[in-house]
Protein backbone atom coordinates (compact mmCIF):
# COMPACT_ATOMS: atom_id res chain seq x y z
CA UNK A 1 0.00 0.00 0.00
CA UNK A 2 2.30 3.19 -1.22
CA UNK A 3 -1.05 5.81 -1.20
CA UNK A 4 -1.48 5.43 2.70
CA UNK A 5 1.02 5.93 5.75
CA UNK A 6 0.11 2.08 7.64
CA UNK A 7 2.30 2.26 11.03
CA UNK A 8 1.64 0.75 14.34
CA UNK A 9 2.05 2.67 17.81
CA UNK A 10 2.45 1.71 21.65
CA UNK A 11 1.06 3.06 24.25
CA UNK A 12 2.70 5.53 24.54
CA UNK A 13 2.73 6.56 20.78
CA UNK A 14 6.23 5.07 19.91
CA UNK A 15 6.88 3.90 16.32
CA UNK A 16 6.52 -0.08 16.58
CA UNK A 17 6.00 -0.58 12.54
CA UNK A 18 6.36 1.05 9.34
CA UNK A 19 4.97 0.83 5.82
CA UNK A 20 5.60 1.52 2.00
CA UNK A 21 3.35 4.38 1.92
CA UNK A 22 4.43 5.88 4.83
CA UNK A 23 7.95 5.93 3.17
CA UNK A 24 6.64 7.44 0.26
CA UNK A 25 4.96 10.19 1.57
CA UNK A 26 6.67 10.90 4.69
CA UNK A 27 10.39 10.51 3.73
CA UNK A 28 11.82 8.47 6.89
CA UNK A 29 13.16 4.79 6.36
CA UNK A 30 12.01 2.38 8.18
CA UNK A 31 14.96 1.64 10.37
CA UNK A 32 14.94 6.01 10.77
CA UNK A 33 11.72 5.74 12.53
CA UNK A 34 10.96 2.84 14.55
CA UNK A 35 11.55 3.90 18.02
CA UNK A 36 10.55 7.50 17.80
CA UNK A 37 7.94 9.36 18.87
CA UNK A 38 4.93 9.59 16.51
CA UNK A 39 4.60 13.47 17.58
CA UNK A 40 7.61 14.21 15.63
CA UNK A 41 5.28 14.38 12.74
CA UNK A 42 3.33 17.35 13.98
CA UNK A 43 3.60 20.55 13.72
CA UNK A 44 5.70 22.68 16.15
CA UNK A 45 2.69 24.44 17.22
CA UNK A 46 0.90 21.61 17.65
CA UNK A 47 3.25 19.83 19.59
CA UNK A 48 3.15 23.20 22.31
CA UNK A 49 -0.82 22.40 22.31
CA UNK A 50 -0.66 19.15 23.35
CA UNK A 51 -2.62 17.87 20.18
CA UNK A 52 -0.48 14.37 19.42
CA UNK A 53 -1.61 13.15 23.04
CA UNK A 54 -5.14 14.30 22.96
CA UNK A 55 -5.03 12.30 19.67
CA UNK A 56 -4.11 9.09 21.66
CA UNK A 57 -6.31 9.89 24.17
CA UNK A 58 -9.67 10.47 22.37
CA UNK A 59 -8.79 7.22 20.34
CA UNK A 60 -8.18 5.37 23.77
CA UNK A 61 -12.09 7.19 25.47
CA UNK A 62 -13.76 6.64 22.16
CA UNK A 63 -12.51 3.67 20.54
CA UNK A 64 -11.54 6.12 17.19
CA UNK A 65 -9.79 9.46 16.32
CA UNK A 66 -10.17 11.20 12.93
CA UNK A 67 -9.11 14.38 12.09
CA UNK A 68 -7.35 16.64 9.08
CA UNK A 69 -4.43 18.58 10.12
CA UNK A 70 -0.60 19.87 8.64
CA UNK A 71 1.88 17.39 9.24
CA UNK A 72 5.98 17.55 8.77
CA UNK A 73 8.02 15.40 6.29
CA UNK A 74 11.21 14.52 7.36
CA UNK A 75 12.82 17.31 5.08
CA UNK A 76 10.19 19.84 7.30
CA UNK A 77 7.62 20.53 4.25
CA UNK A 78 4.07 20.56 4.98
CA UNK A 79 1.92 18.59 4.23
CA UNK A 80 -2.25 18.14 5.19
CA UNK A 81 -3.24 14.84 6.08
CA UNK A 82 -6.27 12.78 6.56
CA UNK A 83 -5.60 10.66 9.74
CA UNK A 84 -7.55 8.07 12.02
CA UNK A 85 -6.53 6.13 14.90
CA UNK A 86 -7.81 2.65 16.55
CA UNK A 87 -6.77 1.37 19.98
CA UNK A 88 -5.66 -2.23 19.37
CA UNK A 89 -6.46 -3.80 22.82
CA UNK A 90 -5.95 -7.90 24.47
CA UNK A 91 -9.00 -10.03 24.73
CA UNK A 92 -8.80 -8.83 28.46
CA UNK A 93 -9.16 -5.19 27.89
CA UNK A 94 -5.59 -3.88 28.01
CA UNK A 95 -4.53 -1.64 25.78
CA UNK A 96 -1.25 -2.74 23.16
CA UNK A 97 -1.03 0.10 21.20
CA UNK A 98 -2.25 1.95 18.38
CA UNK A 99 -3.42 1.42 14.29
CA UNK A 100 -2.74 4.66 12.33
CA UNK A 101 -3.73 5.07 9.24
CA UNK A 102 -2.81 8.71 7.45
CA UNK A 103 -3.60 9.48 4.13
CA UNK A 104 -1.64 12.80 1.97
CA UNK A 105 -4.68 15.00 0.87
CA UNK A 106 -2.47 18.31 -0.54
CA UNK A 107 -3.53 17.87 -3.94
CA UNK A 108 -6.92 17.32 -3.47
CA UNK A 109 -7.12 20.41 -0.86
CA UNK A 110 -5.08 22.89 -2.83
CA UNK A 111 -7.71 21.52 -5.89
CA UNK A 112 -10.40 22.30 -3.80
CA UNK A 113 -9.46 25.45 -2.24
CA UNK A 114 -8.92 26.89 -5.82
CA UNK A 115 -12.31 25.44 -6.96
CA UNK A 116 -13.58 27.58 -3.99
CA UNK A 117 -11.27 30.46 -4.80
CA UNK A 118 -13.05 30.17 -8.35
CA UNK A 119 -16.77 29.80 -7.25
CA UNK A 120 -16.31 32.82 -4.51
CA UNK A 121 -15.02 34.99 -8.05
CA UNK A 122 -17.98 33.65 -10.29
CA UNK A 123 -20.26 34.65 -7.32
CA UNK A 124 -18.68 37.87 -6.82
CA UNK A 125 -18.67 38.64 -10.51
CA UNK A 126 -22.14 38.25 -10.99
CA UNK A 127 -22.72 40.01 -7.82
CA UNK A 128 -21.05 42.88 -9.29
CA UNK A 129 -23.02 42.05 -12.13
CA UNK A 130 -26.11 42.32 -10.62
CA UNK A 131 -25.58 45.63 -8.52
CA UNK A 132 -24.17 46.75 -11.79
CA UNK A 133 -27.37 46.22 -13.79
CA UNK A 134 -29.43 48.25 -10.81
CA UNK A 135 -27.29 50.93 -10.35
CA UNK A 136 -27.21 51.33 -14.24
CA UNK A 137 -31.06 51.33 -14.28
CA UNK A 138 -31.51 53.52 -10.87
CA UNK A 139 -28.98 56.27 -12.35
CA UNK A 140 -30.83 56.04 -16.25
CA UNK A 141 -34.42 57.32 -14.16
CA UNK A 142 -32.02 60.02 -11.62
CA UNK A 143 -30.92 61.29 -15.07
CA UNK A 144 -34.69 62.13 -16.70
CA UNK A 145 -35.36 63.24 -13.38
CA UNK A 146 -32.40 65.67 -13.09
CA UNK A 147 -32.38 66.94 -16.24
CA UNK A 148 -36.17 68.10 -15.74
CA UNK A 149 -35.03 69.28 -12.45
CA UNK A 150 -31.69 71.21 -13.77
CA UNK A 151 -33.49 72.78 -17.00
CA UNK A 152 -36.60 73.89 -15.30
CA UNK A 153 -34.73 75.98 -12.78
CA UNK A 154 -32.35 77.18 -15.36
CA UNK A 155 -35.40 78.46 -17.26
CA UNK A 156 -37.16 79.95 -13.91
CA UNK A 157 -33.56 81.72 -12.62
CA UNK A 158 -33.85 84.25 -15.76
CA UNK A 159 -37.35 85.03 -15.02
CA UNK A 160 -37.73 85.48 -11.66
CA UNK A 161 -37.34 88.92 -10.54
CA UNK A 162 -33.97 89.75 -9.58
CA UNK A 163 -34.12 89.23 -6.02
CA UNK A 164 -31.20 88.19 -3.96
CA UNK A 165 -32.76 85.83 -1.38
CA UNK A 166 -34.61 84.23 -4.45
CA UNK A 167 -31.95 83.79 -6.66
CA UNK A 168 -29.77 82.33 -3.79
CA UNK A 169 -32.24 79.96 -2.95
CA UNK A 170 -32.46 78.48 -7.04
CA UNK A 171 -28.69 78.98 -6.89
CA UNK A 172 -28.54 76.16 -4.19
CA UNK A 173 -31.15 73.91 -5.57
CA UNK A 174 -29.25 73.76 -9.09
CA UNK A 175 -25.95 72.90 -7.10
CA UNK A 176 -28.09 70.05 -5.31
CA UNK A 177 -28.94 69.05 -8.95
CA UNK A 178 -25.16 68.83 -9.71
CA UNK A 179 -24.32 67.25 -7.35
CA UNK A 180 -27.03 64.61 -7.78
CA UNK A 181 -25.74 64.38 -11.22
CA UNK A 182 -22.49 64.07 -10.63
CA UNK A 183 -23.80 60.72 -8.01
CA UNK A 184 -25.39 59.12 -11.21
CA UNK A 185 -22.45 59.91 -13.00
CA UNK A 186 -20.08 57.72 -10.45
CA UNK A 187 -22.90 55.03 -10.85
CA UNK A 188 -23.05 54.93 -13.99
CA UNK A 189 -19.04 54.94 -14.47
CA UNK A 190 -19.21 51.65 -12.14
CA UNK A 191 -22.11 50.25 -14.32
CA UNK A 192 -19.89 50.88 -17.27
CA UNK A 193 -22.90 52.78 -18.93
CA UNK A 194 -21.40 56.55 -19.04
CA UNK A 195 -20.91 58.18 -22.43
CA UNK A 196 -17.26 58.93 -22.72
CA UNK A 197 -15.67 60.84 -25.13
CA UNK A 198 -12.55 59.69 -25.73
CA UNK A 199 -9.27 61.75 -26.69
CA UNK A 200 -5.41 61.45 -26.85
CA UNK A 201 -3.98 62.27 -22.98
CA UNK A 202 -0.20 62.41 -22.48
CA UNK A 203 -0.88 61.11 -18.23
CA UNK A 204 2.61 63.45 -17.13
CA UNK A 205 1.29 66.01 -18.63
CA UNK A 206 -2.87 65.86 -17.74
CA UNK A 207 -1.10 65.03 -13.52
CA UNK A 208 1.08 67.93 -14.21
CA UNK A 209 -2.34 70.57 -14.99
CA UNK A 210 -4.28 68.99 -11.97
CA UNK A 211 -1.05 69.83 -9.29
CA UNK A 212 -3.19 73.32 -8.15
CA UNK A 213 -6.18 71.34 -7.86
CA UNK A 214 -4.25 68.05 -5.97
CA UNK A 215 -2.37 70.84 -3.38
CA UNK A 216 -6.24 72.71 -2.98
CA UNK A 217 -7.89 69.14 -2.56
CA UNK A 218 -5.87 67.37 -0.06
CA UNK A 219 -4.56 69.93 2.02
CA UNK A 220 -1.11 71.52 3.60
CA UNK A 221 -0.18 68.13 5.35
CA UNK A 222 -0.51 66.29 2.02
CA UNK A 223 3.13 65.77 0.06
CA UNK A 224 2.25 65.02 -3.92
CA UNK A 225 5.30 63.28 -5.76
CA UNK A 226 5.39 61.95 -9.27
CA UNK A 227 7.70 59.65 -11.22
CA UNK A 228 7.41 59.21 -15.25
CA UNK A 229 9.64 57.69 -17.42
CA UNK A 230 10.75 60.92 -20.25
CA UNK A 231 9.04 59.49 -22.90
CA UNK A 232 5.35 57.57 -22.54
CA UNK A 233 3.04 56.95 -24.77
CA UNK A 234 -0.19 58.80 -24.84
CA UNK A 235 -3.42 56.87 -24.10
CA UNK A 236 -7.06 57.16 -25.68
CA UNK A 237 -9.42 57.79 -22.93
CA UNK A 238 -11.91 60.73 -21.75
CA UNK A 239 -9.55 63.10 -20.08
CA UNK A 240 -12.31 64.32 -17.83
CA UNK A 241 -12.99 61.42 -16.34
CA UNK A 242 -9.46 60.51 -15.85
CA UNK A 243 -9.09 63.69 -13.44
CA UNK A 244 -11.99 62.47 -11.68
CA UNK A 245 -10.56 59.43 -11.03
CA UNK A 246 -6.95 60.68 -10.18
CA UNK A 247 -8.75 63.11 -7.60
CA UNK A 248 -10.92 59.90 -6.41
CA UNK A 249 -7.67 57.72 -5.67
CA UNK A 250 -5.91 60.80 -4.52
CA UNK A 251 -8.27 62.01 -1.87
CA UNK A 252 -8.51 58.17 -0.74
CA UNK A 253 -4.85 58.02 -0.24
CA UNK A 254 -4.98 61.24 1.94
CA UNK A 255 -7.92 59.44 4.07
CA UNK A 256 -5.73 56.52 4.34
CA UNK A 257 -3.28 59.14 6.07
CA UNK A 258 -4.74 61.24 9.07
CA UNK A 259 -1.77 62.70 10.59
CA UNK A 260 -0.79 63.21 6.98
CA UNK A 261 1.81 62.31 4.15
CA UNK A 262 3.23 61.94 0.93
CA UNK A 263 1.48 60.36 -2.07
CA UNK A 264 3.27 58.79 -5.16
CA UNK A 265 1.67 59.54 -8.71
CA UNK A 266 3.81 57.14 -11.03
CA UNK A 267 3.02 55.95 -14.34
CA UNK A 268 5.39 53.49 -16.46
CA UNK A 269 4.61 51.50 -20.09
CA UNK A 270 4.46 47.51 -19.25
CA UNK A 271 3.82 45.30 -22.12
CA UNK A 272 1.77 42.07 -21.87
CA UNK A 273 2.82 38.66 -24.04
CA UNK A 274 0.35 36.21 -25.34
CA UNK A 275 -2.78 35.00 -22.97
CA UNK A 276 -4.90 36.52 -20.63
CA UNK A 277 -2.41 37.91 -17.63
CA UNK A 278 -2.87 36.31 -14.25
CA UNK A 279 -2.20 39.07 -12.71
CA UNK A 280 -4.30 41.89 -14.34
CA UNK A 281 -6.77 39.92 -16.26
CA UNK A 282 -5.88 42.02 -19.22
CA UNK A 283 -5.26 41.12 -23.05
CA UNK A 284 -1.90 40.92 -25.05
CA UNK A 285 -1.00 44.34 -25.52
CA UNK A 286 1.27 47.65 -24.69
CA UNK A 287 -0.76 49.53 -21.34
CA UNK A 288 -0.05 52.83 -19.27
CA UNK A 289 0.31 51.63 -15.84
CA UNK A 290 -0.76 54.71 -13.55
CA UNK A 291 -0.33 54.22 -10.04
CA UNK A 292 -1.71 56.28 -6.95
CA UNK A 293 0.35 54.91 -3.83
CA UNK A 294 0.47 55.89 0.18
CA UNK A 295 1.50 54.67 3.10
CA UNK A 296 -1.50 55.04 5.43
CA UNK A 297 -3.23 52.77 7.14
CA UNK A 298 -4.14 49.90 4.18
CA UNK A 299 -6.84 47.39 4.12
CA UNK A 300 -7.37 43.99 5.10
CA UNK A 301 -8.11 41.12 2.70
CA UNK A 302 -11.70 41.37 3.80
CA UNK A 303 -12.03 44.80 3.15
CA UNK A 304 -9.65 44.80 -0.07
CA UNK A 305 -12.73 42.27 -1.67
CA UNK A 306 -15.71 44.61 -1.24
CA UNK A 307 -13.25 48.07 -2.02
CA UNK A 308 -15.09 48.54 -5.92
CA UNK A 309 -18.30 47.66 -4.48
CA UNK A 310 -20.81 50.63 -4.43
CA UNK A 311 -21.54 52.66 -2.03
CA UNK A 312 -19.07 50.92 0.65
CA UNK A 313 -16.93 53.11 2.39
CA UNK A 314 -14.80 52.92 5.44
CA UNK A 315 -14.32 56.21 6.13
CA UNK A 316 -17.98 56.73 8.42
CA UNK A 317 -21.22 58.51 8.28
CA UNK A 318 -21.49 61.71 5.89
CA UNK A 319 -17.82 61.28 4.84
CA UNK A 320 -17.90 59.29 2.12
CA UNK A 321 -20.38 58.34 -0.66
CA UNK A 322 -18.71 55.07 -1.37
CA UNK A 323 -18.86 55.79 -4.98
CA UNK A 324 -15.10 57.08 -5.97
CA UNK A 325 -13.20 53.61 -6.22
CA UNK A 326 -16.34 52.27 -8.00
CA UNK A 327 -16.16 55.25 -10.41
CA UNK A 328 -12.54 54.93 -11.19
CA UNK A 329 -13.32 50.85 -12.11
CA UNK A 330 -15.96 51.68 -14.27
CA UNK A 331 -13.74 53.80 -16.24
CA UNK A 332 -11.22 51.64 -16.57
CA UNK A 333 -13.35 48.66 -17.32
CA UNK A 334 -15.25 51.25 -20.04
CA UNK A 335 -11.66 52.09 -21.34
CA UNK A 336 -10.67 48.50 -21.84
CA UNK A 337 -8.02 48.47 -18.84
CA UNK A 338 -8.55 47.32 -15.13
CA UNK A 339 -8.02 48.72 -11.55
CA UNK A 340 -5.86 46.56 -9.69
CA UNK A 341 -5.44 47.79 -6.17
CA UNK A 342 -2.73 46.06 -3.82
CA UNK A 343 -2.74 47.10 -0.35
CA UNK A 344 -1.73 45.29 3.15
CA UNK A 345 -2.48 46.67 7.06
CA UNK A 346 -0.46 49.48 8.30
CA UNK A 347 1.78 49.83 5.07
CA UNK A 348 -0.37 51.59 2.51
CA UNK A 349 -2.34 51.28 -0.24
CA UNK A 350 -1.30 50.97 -4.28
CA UNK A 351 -4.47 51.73 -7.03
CA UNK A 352 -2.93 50.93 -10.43
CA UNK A 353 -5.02 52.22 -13.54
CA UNK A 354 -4.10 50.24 -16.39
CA UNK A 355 -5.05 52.09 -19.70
CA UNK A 356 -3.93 50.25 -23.38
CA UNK A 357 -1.66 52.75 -25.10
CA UNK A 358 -3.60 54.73 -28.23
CA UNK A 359 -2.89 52.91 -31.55
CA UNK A 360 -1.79 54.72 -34.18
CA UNK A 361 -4.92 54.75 -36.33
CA UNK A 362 -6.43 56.10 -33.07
CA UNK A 363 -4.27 58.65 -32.76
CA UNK A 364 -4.44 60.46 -36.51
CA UNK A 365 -8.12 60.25 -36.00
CA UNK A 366 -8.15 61.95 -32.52
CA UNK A 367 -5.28 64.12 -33.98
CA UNK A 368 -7.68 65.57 -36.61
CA UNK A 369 -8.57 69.19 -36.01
CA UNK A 370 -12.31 70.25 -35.64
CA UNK A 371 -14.06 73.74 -35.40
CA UNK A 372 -16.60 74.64 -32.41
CA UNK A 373 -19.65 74.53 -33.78
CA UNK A 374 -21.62 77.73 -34.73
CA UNK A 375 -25.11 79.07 -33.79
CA UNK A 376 -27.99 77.44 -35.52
CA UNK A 377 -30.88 79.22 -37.27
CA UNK A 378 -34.62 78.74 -36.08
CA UNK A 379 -35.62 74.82 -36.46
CA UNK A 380 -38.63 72.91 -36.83
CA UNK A 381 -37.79 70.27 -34.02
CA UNK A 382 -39.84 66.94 -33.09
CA UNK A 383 -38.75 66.29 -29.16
CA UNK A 384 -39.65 62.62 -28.56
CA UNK A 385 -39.37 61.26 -24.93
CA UNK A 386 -41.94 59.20 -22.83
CA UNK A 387 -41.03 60.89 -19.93
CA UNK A 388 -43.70 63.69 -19.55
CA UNK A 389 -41.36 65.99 -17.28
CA UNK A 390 -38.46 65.71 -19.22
CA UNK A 391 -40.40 66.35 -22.38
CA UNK A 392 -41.80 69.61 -21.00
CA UNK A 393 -38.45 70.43 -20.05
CA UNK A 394 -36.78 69.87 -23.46
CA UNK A 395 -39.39 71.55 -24.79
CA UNK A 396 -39.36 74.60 -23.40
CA UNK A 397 -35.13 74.66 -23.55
CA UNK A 398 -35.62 74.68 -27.14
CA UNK A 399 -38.73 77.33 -27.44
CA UNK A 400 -36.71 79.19 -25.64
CA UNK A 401 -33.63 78.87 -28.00
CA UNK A 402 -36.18 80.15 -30.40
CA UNK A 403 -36.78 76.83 -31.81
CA UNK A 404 -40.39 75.89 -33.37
CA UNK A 405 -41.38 72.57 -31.01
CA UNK A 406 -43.72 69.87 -31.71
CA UNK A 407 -43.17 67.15 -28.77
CA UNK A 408 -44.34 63.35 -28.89
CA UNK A 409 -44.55 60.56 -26.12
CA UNK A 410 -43.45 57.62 -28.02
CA UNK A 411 -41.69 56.06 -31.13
CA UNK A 412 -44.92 55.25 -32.57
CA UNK A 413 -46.40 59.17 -31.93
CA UNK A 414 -43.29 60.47 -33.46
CA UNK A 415 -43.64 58.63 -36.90
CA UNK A 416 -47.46 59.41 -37.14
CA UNK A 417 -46.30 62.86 -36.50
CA UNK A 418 -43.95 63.09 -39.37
CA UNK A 419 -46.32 61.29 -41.85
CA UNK A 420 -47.55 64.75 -42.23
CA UNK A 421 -44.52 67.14 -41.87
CA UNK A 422 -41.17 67.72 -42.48
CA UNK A 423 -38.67 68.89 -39.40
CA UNK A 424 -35.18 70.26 -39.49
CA UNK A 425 -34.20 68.00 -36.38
CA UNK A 426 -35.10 65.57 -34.23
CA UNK A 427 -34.40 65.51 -30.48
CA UNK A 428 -34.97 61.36 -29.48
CA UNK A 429 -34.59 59.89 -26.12
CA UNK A 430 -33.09 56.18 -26.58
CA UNK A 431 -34.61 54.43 -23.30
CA UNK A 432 -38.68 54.44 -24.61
CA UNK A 433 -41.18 51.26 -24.49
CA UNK A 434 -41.79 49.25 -27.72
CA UNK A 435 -39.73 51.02 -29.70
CA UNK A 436 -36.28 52.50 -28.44
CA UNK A 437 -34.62 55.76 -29.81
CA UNK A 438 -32.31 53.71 -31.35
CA UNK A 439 -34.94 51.45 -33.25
CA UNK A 440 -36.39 55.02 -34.18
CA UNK A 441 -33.64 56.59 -35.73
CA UNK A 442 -32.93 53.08 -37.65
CA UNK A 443 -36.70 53.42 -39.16
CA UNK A 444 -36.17 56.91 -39.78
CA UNK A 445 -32.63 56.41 -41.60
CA UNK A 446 -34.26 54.38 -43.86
CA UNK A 447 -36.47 56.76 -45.35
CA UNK A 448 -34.75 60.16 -45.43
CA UNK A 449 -30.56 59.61 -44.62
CA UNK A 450 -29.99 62.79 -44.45
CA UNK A 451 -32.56 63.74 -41.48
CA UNK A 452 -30.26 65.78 -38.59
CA UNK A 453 -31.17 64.04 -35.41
CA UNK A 454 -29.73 64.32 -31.93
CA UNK A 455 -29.81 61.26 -29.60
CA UNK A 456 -30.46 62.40 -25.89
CA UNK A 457 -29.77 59.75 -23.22
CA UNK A 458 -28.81 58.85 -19.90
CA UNK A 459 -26.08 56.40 -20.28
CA UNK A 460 -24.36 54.72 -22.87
CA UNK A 461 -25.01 51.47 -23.54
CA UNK A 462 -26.87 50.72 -26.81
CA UNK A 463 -26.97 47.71 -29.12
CA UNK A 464 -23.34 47.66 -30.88
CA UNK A 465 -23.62 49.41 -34.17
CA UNK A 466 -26.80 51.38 -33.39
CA UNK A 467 -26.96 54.66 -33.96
CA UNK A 468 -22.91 55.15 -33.92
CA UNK A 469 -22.87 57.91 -36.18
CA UNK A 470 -25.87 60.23 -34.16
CA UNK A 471 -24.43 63.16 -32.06
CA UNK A 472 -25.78 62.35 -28.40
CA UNK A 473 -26.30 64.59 -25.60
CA UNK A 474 -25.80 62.69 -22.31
CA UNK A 475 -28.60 63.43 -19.50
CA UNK A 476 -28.72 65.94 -17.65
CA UNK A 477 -27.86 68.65 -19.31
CA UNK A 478 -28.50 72.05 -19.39
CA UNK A 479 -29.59 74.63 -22.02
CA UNK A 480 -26.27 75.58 -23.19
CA UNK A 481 -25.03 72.18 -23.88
CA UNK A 482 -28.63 71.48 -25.69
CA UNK A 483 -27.47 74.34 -28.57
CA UNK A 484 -23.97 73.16 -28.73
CA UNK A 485 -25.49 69.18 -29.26
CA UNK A 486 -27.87 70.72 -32.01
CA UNK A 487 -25.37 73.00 -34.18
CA UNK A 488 -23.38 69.56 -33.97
CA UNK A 489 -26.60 67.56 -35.10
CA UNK A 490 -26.91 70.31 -37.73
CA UNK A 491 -23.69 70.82 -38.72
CA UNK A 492 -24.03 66.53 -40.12
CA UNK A 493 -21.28 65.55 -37.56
């Protein structure tokens, strides 16, 4: 028998016999071992506790011991074990010794604790998943609501009389709004559902323009210092958001750091080969790794796990929305790198942004030079949206751009409506029942290519291919960014 340790004890828990398997396994020699002590195969640590003789005695009380435990080979490795015990007694009662049978289970374990390791990430994933999807949907409806919300007091603030005390008080309610707006925007950044609008950012120099906002943000105690190579290659990815997120991971690090600190912006080019990378999860390919490091307090593994999660936060009541870390994933995720974050008790805390470096063909095209848009004449514009307040809303943005309006609730209203007319634009929401924006502008296309229309809507994610080439205005928005979207719709870009 060469897969199972078969020896023989005393009473005392001397060595009396000694098989194959135990050879095998364990590494002594027969003639190495008889006459020892069977605790010499346990642990340190478990020798202090006493556990080899409670072993012997629980076998001797109950007539059996079983257990799983580490165990030492003879060259000190570890190994875990499957062990049982039988008394072996006379026909009188009196005890001769001991049966032990152990069994080498570190294969199977180490198989099982990664098939655990592997189930906990599937579950985790689609928990993600999950809060993902309802934070996407949650933020979509804060959007309609905000942008009714922003535009409408917009709209009231230049005709109300111009009262102080009145003007103060819309003032604050339209920085409430912004600030609600900027929530959805961190939840829809984790959902991975923001619009971005990608461009070419050299990261030394983008860190270099945010230093006055850094040294205003985190405060006298805070010490900011950077390391890039000379040259790095530029990345494609919304510059705006990447600020966010460098301000997100910055003002963690400074929480991480009471009694305050310094805090190391580095960025360096790493390259990864063929197959997935264990370590990032990430494709073949050249990335910007941009790192925001401190040595504050850290996080267990515990807390490490749930750090991306929305709306957790360590940091206690009304200082913390929980939102930053899940923002800055989202981005990455949305950008087609990853956040890895590395961080252990009482020495500090790494966040690494990995961003793949802007091909070439990406460059040229971001490269090509554009004109701001101009001021658009007087339009005949169809506003479609099922949402009643938001409709009003757009409405009256546009009336008041001096902009003829004729407004519809759903797909199917807005193609009735056109049977009979012809308009200069049309303003679609995407999210509607039975037929989305999307579906609308494809039935639309269809009959007149050339019809200007501007695709409002609260996140990003639409069937691939649909509607790529329609200007969108992300939700909310306010009036000004309504006639920049339209001389953009207008001007057939």
């Amino acid at each position: 028998m060469v897969d199972f340790a078969i020896y023989m004890l005393d009473p005392k828990g001397v060595v009396t016999s000694w098989n194959a398997g135990a050879q095998r396994f364990k590494g002594y020699t027969e003639q190495e071992i008889i006459g020892q002590n069977f605790a010499n195969f346990y642990t340190p640590e478990d020798r202090a506790a006493g556990v080899p003789q409670r072993a012997l005695a629980t076998a001797q009380v109950e007539g059996k011991f079983e257990a799983e435990g580490w165990r030492l080979r003879k060259d000190g490795t570890r190994f875990w074990a499957h062990v049982v015990i039988d008394p072996i007694r006379a026909p009188d009662g009196t005890l001769l010794g001991y049966a032990k049978v152990t069994r080498d289970l570190t294969e199977r374990r180490a198989t099982q604790a990664e098939l655990e390791r592997a189930r906990e990430a599937l579950a985790q994933s689609q928990k993600m998943e999950a809060v993902g999807q309802l934070t996407g949907g949650i933020a979509h409806d804060f959007n309609n609501l905000l942008t009714a919300v922003l535009g409408s007091l917009e709209l009231v603030r230049r005709r109300v009389p111009q009262d102080e005390k009145i003007l103060k008080l819309i003032d604050n309610a339209m920085e409430g709004a912004r600030r609600g707006a900027t929530l959805t925007q961190r939840m829809l950044a984790f959902a991975r559902r923001q619009q971005l609008e990608p461009e070419l950012v050299e990261v030394p120099r983008l860190v270099e323009s945010m230093t006055d906002l850094l040294d205003r943000s985190l405060g006298p105690a805070i010490t900011i210092n950077t390391e890039f190579p000379s040259l790095l290659p530029p990345v494609l990815v919304d510059s705006n958001q990447l600020e966010m997120a460098l301000l997100n991971l910055a003002v963690n690090a400074r929480d991480a750091m009471p009694r305050g600190g310094s805090i190391m912006i580095a960025a360096d080019e790493r390259r990864l080969g063929e197959g997935k990378d264990a370590g990032t999860g990430l494709p073949p390919g050249r990335y910007i790794k941009l790192s925001v490091g401190d040595q504050g307090h850290g996080m267990d593994a515990a807390t490490l796990l749930r750090a991306r999660e929305p709306f957790f936060t360590t940091k206690g009541v009304g200082k913390g929305t929980g939102l930053g870390l899940s923002m800055v994933h989202g981005l990455a995720e949305q950008s087609g790198g990853r956040l890895i974050i590395d961080s252990v008790p009482d020495r500090g805390t790494t966040a690494s942004l990995w961003l793949p470096v802007a091909e070439l063909a990406a460059r040229a095209a971001a490269s090509e030079d554009t004109t701001a848009p101009g001021r658009t004449r007087s339009l005949s514009v169809l506003a479609v949206d099922d949402d009643a307040l938001v409709l009003f809303n757009t409405a009256a943005m546009l009336e008041d751009l001096g902009h003829r309006v004729t407004v519809a609730y759903s797909a199917k209203e807005a193609l009735q409506a056109m049977e009979g007319a012809r308009f200069d634009l049309l303003v679609v929401d995407h999210a509607m029942p039975n037929m989305t924006g999307a579906e609308l502008i494809e039935r639309v296309k269809k009959q007149d290519p050339a019809q200007p229309i501007l695709l409002a809507t609260g996140y990003a994610e639409l069937p691939p291919g649909a509607a790529a080439d329609i200007p969108r205005l992300a939700k909310p928005f306010l009036q000004s960014a309504l006639q920049r979207a339209i001389a953009l719709a207008m001007d057939g870009r």
